[in-house]
Protein backbone atom coordinates (compact mmCIF):
# COMPACT_ATOMS: atom_id res chain seq x y z
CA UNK A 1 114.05 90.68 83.04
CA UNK A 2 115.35 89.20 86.36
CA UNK A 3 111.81 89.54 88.11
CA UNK A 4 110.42 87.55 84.89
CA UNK A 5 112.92 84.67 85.60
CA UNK A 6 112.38 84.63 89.46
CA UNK A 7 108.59 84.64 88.37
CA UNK A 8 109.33 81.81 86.12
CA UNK A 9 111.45 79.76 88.46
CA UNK A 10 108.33 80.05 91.33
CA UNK A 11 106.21 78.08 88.99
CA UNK A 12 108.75 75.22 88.66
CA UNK A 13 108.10 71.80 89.99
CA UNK A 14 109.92 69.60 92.59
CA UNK A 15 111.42 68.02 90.08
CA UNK A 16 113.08 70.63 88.15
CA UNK A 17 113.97 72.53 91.08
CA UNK A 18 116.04 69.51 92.21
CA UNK A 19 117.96 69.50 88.92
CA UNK A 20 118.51 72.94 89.57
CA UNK A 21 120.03 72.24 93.16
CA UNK A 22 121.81 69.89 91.48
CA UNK A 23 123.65 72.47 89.73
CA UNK A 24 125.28 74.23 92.79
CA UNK A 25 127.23 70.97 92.97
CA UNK A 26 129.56 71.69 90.42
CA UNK A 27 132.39 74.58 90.57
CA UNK A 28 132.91 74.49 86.93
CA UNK A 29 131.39 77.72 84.86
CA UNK A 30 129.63 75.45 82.42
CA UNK A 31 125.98 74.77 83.97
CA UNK A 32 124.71 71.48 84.23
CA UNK A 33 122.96 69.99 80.71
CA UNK A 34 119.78 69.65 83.02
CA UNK A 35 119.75 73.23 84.46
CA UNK A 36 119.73 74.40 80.99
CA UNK A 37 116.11 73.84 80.37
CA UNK A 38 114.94 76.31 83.00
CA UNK A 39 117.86 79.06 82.85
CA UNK A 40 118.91 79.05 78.70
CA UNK A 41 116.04 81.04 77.58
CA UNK A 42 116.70 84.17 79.64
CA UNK A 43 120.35 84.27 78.96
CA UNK A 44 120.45 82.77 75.28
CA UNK A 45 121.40 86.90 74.64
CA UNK A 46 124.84 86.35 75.97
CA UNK A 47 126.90 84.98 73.57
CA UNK A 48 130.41 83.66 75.95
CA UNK A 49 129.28 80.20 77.47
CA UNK A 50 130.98 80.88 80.30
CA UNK A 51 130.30 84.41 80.58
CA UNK A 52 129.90 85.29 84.45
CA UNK A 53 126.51 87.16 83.32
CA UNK A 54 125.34 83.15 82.55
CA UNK A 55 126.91 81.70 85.60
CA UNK A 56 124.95 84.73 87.71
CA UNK A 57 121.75 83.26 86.61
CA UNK A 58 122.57 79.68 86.92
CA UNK A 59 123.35 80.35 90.61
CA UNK A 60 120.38 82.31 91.66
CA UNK A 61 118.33 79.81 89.63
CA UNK A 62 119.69 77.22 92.17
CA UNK A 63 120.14 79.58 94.90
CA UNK A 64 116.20 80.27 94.56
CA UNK A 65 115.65 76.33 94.08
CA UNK A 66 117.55 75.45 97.29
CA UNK A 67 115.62 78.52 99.50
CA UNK A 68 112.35 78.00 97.71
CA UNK A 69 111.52 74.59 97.60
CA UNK A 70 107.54 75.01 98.18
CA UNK A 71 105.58 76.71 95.46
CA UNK A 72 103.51 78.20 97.83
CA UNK A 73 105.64 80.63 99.02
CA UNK A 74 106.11 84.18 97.38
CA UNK A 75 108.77 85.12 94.93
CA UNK A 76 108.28 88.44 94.61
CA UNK A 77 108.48 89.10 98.90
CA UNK A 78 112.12 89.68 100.22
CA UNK A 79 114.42 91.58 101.14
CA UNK A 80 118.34 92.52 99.66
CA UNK A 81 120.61 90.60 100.34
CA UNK A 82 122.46 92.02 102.83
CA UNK A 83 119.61 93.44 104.79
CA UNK A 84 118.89 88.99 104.95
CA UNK A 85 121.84 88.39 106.25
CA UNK A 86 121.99 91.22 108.81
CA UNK A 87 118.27 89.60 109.87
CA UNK A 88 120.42 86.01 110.28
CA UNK A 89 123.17 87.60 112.47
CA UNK A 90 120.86 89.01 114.44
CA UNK A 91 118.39 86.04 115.18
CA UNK A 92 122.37 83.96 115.67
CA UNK A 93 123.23 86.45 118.40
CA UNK A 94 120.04 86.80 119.99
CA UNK A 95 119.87 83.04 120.52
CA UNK A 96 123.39 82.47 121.66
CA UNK A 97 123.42 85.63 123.81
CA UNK A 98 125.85 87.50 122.28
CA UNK A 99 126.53 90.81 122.85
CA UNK A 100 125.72 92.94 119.85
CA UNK A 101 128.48 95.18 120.69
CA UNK A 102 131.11 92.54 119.55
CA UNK A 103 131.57 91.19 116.01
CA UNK A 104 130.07 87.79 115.60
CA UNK A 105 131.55 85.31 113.44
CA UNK A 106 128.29 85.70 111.29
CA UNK A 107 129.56 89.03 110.36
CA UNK A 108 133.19 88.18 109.64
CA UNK A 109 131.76 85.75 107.51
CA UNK A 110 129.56 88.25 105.89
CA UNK A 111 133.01 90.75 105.50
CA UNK A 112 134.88 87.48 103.70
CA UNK A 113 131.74 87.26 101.09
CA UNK A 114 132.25 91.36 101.01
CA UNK A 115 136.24 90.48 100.27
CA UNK A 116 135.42 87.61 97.91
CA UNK A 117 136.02 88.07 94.21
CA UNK A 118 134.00 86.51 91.44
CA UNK A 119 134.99 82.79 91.53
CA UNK A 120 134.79 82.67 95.10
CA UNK A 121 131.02 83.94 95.37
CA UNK A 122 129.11 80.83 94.78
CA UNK A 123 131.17 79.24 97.76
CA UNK A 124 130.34 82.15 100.16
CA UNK A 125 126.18 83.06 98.93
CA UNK A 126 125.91 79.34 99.09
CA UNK A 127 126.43 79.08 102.51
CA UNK A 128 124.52 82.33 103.37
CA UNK A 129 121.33 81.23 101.28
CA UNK A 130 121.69 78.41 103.77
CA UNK A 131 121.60 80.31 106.46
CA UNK A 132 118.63 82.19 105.12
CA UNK A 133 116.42 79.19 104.81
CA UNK A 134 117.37 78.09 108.03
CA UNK A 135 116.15 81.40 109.72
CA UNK A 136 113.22 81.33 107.61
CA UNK A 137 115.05 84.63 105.82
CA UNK A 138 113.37 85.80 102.76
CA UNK A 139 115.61 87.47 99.89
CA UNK A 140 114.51 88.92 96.87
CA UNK A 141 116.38 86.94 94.49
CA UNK A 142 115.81 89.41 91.49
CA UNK A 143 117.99 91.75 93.09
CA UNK A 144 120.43 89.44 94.28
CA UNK A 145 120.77 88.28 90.33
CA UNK A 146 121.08 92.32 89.11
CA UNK A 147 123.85 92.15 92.43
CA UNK A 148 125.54 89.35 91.58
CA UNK A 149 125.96 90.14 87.60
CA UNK A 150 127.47 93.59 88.44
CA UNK A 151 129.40 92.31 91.42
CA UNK A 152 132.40 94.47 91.52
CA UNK A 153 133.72 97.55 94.82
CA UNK A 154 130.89 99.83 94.02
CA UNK A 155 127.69 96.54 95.19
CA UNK A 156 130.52 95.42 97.82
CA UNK A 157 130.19 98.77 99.12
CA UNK A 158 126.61 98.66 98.91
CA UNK A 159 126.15 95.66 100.41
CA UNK A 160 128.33 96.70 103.45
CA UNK A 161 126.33 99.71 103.99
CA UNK A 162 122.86 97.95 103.77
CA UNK A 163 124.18 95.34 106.58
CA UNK A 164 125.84 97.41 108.75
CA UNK A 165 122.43 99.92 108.81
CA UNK A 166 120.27 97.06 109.26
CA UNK A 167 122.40 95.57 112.07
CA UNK A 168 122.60 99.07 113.53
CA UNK A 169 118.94 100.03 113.26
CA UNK A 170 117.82 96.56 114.62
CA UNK A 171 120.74 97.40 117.96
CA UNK A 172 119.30 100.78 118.41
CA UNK A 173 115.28 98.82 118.32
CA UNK A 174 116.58 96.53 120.73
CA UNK A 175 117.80 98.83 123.10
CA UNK A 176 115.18 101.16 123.25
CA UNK A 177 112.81 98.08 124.00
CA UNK A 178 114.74 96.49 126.93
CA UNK A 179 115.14 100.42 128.53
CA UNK A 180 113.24 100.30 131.41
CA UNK A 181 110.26 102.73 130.93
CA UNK A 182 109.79 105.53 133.60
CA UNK A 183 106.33 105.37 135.59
């Protein structure tokens, strides 16, 4: 179900992708009336209007708006989540020459989303999707949806684990290339 709406929201034009930027404006739980056009048949099975299950998909939907705003590119290419944003703190820290030994503020910022409960999540993925386009970071947003609806310790933890192997696995690449090789 979640790869059908990501599928759907590719094919969107400018125009209704803007309205659905427009809805990351708002902090309120009720979406806005033009969002609903593009979001209300894929969630018209919850029945609580402000359900967090219906808020999950209005953010993606303008989460993917806001990261995606060509058509050409893919929506089905991308990584999790947190394997993105262990891609961003590692292109941050390569171009400011920081030492990957030492925590960045990139990944404090990543531990406060990790901390964050449900009504402070939009205010933390919004700046990380951000971040993302900036770096030219691709997420798959159908799993960031599933992630989002079931966000609770168990995805935290999961989450953690994905960035913190990523991060690690992309250390361990870059020291083995800068190792001087033996002639």
């Amino acid at each position: 179900m979640s790869q059908q709406f990501i599928e759907r929201l590719s094919k969107l034009d400018r125009g209704a992708r803007a309205r659905l930027r427009r809805n990351l404006q708002q902090d309120s739980p009720y979406p806005n009336r033009e969002a609903m056009r593009y979001v209300e048949d894929f969630v018209q099975q919850v029945e609580n209007p402000v359900s967090w299950e219906r808020r999950a998909y209005y953010l993606v939907a303008g989460f993917y708006a806001l990261r995606y705003p060509d058509p050409l590119d893919s929506p089905t290419e991308g990584v999790s989540f947190a394997e993105a944003a262990a891609q961003v703190v590692r292109l941050r820290n390569r171009q400011q020459e920081i030492d990957s030994s030492k925590e960045s503020s990139l990944e404090r910022r990543f531990f406060h989303l990790l901390e964050a409960e449900r009504d402070e999540l939009p205010y933390h993925l919004r700046q990380w999707i951000g971040l993302m386009k900036a770096a030219g970071v691709q997420v798959d947003f159908a799993k960031l949806l599933s992630d989002i609806i079931y966000w609770n310790e168990c995805t935290k933890d999961t989450w953690a684990r994905a960035f913190y192997r990523a991060l690690r696995s992309s250390l361990q690449i870059t020291e083995i290339s800068t190792e001087e090789v033996p002639r």
